[in-house]
PDB file of N, CA and C in Angstrom:
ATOM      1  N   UNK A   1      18.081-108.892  99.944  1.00  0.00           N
ATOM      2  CA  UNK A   1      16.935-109.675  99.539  1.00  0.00           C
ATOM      3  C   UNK A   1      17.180-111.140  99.899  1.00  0.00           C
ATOM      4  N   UNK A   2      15.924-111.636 100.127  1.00  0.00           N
ATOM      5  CA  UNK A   2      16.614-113.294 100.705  1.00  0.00           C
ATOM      6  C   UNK A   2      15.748-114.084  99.590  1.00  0.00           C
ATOM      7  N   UNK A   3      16.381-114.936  99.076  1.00  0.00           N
ATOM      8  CA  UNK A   3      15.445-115.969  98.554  1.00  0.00           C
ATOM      9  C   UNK A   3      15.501-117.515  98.874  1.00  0.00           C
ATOM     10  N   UNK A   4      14.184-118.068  98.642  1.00  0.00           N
ATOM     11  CA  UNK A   4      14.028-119.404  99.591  1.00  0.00           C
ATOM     12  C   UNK A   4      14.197-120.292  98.307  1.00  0.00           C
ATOM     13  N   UNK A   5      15.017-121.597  98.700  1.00  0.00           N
ATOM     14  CA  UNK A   5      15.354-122.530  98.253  1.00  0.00           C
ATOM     15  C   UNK A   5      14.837-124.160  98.798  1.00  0.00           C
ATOM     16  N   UNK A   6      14.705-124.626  98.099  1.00  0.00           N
ATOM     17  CA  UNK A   6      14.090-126.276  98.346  1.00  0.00           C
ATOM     18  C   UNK A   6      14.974-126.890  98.494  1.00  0.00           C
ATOM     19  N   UNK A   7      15.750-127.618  99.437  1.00  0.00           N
ATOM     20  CA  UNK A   7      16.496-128.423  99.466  1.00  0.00           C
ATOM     21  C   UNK A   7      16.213-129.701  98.546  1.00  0.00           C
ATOM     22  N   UNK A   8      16.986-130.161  97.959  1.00  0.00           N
ATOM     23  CA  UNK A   8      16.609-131.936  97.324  1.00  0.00           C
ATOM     24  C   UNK A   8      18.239-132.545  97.069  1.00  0.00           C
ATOM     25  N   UNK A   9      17.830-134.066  97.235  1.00  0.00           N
ATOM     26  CA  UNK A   9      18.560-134.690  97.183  1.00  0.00           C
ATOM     27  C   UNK A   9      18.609-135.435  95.504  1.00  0.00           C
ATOM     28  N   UNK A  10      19.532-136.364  95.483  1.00  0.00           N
ATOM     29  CA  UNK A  10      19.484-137.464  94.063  1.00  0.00           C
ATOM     30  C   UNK A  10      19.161-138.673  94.529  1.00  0.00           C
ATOM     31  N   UNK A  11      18.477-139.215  93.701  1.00  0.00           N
ATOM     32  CA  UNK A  11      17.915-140.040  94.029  1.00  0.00           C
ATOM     33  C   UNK A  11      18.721-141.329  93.678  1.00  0.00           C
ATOM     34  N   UNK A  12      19.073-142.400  94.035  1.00  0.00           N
ATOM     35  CA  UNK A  12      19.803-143.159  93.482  1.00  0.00           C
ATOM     36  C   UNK A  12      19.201-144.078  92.515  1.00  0.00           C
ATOM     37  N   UNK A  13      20.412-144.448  91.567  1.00  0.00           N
ATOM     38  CA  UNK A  13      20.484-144.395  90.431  1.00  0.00           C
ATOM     39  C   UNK A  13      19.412-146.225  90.542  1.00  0.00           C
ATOM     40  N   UNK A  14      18.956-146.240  89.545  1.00  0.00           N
ATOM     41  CA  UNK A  14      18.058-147.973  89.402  1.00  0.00           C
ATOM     42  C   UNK A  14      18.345-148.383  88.247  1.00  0.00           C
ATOM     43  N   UNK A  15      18.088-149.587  88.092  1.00  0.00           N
ATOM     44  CA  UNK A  15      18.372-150.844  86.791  1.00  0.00           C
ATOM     45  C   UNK A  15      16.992-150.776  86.383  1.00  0.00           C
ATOM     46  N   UNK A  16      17.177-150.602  85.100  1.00  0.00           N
ATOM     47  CA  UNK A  16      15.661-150.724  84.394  1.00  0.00           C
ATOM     48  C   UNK A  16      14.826-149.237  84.160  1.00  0.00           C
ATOM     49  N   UNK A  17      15.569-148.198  84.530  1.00  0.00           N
ATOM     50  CA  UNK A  17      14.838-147.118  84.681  1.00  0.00           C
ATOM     51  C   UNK A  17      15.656-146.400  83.494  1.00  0.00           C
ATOM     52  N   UNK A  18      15.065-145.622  82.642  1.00  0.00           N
ATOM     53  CA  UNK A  18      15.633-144.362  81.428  1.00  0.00           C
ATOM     54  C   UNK A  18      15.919-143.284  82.272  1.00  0.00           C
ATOM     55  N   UNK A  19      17.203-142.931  81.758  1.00  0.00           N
ATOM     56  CA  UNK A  19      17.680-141.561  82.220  1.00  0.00           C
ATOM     57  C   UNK A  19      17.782-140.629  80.988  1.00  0.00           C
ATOM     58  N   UNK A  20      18.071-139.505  81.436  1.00  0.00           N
ATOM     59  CA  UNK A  20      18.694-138.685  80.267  1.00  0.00           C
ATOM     60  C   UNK A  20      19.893-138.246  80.295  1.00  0.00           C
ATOM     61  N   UNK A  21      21.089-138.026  79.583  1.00  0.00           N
ATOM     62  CA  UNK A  21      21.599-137.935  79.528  1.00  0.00           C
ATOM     63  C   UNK A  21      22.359-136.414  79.319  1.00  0.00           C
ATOM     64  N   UNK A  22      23.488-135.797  80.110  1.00  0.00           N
ATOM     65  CA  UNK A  22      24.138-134.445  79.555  1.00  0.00           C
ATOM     66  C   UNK A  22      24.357-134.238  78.557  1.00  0.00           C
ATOM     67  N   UNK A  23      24.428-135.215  77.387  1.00  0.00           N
ATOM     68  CA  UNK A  23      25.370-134.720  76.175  1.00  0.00           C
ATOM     69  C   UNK A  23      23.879-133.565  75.738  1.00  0.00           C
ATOM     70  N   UNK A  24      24.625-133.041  74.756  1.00  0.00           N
ATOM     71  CA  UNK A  24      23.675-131.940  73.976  1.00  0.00           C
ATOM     72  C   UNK A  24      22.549-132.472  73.460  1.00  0.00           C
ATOM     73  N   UNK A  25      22.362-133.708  73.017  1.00  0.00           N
ATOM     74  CA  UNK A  25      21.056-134.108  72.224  1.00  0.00           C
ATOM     75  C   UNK A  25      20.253-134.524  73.380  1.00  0.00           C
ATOM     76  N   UNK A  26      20.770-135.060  74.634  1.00  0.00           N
ATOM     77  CA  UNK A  26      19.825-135.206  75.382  1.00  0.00           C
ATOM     78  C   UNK A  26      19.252-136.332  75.204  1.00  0.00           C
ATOM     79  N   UNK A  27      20.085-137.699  75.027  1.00  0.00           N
ATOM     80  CA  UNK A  27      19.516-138.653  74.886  1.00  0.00           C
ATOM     81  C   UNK A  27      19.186-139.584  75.678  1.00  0.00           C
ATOM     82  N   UNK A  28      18.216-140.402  75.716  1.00  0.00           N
ATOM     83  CA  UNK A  28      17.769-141.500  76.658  1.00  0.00           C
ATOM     84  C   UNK A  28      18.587-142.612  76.873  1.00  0.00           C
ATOM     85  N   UNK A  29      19.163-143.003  78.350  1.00  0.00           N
ATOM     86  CA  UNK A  29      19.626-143.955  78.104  1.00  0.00           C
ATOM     87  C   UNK A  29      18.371-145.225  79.456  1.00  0.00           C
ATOM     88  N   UNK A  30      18.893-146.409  78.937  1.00  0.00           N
ATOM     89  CA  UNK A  30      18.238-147.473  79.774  1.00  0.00           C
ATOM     90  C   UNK A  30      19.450-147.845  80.716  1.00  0.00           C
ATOM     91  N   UNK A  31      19.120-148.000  81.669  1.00  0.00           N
ATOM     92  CA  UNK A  31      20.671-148.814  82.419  1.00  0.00           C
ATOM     93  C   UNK A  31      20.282-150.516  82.719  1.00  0.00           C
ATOM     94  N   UNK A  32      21.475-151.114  82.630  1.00  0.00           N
ATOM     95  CA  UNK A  32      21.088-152.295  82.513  1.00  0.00           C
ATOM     96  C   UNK A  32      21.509-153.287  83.073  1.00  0.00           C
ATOM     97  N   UNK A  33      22.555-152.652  83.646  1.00  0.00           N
ATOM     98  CA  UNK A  33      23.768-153.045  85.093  1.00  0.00           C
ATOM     99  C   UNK A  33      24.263-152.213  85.818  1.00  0.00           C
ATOM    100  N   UNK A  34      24.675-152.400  87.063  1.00  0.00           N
ATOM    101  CA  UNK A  34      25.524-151.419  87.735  1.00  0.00           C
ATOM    102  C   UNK A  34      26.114-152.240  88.527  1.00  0.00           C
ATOM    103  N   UNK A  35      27.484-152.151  88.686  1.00  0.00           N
ATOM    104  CA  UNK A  35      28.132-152.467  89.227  1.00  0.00           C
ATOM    105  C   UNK A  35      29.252-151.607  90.123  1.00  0.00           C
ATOM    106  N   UNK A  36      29.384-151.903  91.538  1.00  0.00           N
ATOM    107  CA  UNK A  36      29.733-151.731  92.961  1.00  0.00           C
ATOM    108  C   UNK A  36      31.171-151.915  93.469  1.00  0.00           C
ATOM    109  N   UNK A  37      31.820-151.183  94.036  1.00  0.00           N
ATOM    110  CA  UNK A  37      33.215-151.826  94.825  1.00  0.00           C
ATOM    111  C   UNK A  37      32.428-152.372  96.425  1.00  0.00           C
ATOM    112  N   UNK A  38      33.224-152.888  97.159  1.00  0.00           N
ATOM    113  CA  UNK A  38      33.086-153.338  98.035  1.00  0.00           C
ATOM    114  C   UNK A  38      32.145-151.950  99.146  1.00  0.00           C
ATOM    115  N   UNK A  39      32.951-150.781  98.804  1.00  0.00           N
ATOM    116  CA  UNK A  39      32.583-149.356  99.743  1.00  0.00           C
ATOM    117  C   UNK A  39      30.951-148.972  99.067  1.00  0.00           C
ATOM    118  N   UNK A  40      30.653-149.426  98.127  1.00  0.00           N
ATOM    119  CA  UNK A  40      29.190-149.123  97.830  1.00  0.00           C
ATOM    120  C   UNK A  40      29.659-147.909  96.533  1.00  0.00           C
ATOM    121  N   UNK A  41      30.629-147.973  96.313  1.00  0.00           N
ATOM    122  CA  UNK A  41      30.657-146.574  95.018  1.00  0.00           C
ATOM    123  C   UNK A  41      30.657-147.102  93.823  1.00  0.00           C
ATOM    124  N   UNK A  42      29.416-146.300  93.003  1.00  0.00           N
ATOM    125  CA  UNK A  42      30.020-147.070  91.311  1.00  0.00           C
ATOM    126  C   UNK A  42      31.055-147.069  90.674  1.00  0.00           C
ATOM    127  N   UNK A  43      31.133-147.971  90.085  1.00  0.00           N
ATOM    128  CA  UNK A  43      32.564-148.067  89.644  1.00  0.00           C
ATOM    129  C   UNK A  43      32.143-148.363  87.790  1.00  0.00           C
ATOM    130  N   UNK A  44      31.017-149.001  87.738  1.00  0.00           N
ATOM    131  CA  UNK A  44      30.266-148.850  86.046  1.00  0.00           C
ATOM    132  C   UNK A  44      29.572-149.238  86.172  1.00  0.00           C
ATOM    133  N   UNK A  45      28.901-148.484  84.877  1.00  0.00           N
ATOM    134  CA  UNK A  45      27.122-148.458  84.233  1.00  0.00           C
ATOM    135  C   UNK A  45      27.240-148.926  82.829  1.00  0.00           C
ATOM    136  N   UNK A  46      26.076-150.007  82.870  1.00  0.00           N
ATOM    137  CA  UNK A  46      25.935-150.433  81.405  1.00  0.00           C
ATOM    138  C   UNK A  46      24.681-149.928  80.953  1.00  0.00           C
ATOM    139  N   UNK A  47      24.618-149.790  79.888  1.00  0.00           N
ATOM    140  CA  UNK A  47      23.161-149.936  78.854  1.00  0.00           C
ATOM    141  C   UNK A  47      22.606-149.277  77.931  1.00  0.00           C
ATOM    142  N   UNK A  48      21.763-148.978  77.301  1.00  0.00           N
ATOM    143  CA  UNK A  48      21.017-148.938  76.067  1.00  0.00           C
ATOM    144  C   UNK A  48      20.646-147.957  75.577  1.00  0.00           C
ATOM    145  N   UNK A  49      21.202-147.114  74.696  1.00  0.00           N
ATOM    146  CA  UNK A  49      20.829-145.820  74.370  1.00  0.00           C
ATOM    147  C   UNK A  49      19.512-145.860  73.433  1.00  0.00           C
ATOM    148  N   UNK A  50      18.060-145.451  73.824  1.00  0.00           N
ATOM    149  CA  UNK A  50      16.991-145.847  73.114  1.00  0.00           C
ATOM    150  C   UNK A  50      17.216-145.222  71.751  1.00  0.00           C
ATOM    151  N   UNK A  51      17.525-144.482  71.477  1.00  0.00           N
ATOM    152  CA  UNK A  51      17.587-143.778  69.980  1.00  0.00           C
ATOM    153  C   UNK A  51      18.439-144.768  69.270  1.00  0.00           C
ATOM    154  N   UNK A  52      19.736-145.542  69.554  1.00  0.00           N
ATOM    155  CA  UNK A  52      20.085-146.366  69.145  1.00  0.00           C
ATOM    156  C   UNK A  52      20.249-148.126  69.844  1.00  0.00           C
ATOM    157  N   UNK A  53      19.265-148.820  69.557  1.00  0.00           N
ATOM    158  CA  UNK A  53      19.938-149.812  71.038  1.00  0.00           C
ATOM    159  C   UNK A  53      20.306-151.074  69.441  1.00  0.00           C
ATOM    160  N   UNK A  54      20.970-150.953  68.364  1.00  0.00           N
ATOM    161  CA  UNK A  54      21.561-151.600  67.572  1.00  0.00           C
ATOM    162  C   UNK A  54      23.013-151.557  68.580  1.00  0.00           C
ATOM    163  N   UNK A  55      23.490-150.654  68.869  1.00  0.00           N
ATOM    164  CA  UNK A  55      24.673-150.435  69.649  1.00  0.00           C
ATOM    165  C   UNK A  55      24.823-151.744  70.804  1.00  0.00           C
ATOM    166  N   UNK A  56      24.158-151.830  71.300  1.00  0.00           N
ATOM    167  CA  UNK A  56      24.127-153.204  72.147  1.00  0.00           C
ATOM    168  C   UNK A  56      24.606-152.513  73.659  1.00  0.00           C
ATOM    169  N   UNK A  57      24.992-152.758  74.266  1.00  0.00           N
ATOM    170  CA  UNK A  57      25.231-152.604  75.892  1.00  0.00           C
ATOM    171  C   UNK A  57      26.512-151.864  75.920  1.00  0.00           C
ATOM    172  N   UNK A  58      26.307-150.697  76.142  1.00  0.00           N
ATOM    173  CA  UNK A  58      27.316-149.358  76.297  1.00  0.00           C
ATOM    174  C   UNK A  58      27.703-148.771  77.673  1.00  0.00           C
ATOM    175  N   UNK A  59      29.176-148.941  77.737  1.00  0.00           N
ATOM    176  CA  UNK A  59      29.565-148.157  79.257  1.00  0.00           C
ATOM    177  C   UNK A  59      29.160-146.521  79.367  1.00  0.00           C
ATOM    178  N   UNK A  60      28.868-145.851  80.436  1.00  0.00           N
ATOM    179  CA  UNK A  60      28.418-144.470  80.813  1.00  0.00           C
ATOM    180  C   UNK A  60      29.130-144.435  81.896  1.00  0.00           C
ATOM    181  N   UNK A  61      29.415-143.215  82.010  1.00  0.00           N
ATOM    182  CA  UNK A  61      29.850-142.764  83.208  1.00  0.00           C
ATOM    183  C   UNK A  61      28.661-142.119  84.268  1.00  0.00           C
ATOM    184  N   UNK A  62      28.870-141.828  85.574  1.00  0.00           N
ATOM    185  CA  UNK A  62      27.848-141.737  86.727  1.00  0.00           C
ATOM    186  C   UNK A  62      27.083-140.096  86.494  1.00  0.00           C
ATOM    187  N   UNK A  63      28.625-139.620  86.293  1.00  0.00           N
ATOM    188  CA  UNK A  63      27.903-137.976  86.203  1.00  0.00           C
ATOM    189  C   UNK A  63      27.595-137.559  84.951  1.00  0.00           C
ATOM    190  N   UNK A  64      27.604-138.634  83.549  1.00  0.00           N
ATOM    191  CA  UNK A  64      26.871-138.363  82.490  1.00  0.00           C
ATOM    192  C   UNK A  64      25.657-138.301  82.776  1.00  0.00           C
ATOM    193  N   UNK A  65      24.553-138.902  83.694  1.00  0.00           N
ATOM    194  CA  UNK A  65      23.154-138.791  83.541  1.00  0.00           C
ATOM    195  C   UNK A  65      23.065-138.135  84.601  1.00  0.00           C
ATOM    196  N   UNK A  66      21.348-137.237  84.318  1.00  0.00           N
ATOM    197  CA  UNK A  66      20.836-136.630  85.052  1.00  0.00           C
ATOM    198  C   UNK A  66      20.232-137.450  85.870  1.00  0.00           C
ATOM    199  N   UNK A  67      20.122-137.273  87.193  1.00  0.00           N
ATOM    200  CA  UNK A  67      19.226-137.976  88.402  1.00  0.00           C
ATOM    201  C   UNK A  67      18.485-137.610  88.637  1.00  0.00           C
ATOM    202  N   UNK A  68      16.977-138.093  89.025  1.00  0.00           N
ATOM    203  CA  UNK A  68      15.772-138.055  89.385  1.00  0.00           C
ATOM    204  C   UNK A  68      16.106-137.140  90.833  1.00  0.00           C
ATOM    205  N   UNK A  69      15.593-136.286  91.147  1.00  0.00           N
ATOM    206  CA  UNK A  69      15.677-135.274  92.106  1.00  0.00           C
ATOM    207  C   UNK A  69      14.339-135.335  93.387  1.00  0.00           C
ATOM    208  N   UNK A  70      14.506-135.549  94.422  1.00  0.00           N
ATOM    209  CA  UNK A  70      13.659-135.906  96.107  1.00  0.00           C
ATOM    210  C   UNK A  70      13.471-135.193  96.865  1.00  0.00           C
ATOM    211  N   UNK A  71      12.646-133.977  96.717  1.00  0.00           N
ATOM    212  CA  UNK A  71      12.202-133.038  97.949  1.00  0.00           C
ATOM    213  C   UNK A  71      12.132-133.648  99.511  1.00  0.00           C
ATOM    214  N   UNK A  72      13.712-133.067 100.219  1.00  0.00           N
ATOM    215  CA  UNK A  72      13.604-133.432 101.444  1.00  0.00           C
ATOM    216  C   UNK A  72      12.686-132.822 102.541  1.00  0.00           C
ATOM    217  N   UNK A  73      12.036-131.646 102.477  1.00  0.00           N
ATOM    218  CA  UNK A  73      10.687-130.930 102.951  1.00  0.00           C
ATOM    219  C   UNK A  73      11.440-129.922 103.575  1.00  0.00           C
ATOM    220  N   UNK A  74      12.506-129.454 103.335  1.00  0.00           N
ATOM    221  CA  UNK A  74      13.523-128.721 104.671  1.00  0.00           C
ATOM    222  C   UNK A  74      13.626-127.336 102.992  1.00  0.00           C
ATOM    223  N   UNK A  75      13.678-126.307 103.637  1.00  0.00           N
ATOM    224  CA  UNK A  75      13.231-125.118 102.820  1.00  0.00           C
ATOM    225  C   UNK A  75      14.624-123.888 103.443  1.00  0.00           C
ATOM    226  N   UNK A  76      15.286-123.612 102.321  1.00  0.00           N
ATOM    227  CA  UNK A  76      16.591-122.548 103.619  1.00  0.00           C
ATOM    228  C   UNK A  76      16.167-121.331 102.661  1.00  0.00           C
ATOM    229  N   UNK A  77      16.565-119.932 103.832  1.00  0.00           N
ATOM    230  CA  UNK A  77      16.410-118.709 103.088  1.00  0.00           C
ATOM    231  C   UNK A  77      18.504-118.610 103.118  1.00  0.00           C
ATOM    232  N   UNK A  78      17.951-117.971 101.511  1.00  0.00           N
ATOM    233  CA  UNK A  78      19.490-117.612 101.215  1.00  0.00           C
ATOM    234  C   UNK A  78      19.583-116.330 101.273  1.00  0.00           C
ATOM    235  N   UNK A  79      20.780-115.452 101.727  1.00  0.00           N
ATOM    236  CA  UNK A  79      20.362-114.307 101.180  1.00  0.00           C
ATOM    237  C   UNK A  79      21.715-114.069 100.112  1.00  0.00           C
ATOM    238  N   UNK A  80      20.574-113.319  98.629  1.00  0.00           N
ATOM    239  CA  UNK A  80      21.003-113.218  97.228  1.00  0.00           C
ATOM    240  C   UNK A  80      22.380-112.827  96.963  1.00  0.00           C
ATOM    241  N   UNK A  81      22.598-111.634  98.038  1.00  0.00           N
ATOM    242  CA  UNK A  81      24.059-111.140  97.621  1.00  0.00           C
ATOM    243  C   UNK A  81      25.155-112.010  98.450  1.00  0.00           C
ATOM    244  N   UNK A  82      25.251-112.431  99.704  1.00  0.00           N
ATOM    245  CA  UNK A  82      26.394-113.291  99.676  1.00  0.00           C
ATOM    246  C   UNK A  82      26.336-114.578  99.838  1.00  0.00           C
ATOM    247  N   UNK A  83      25.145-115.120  99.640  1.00  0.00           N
ATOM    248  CA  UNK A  83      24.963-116.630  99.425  1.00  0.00           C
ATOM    249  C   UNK A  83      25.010-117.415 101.036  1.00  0.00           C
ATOM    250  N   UNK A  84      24.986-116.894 102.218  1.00  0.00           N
ATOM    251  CA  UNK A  84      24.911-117.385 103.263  1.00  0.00           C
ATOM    252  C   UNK A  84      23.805-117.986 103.596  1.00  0.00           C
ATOM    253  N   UNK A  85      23.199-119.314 103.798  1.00  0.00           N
ATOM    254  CA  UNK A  85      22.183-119.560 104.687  1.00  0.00           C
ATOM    255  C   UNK A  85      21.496-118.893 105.778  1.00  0.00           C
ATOM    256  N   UNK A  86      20.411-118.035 106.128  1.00  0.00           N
ATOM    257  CA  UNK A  86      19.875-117.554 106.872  1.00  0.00           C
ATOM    258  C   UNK A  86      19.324-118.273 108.095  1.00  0.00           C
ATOM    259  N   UNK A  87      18.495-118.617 107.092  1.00  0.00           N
ATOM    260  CA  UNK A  87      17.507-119.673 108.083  1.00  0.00           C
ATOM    261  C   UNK A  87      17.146-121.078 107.405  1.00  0.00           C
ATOM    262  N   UNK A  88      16.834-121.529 107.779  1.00  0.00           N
ATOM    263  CA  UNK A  88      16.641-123.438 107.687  1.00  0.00           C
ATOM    264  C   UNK A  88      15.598-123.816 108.109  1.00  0.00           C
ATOM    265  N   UNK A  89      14.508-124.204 107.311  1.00  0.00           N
ATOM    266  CA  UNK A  89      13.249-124.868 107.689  1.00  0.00           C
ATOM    267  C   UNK A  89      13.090-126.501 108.178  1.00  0.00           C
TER     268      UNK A  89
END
């Protein structure tokens, strides 16, 4: 059986935008800085957990939040039992 898959990418991450977060409650965070090494990789995230923002400006890590997800228009058939790419739209 083959089934078709949507390719998508992540979208990169923005200042000022709410994410949600992995932990179990699923909470909102605001980001409010990000900061860069020279190679372009994060290195830290600040900001504001809306359920609590008494907390004031909180470090996160990159792969704590979920990313906004970007349909690249490219569509692959998988097939189910050994997971090989078939075909590629």
């Amino acid at each position: 059986m083959v089934n078709k898959i949507k390719e998508q990418v992540d979208v990169p991450l923005v200042v000022g935008v709410q994410y949600q977060t992995k932990f179990a409650t699923g909470e909102k965070f605001t980001i409010t800085e990000i900061n860069t090494n020279k190679f372009g990789k994060i290195t830290r995230i600040m900001g504001v957990y809306s359920n609590s923002p008494d907390l004031g400006a909180c470090p996160i890590n990159e792969d704590r939040l979920i990313h906004f997800k970007e349909f690249t228009g490219k569509i692959k058939e998988v097939c189910s039992n050994c997971g090989d790419i078939l075909y590629c739209e």
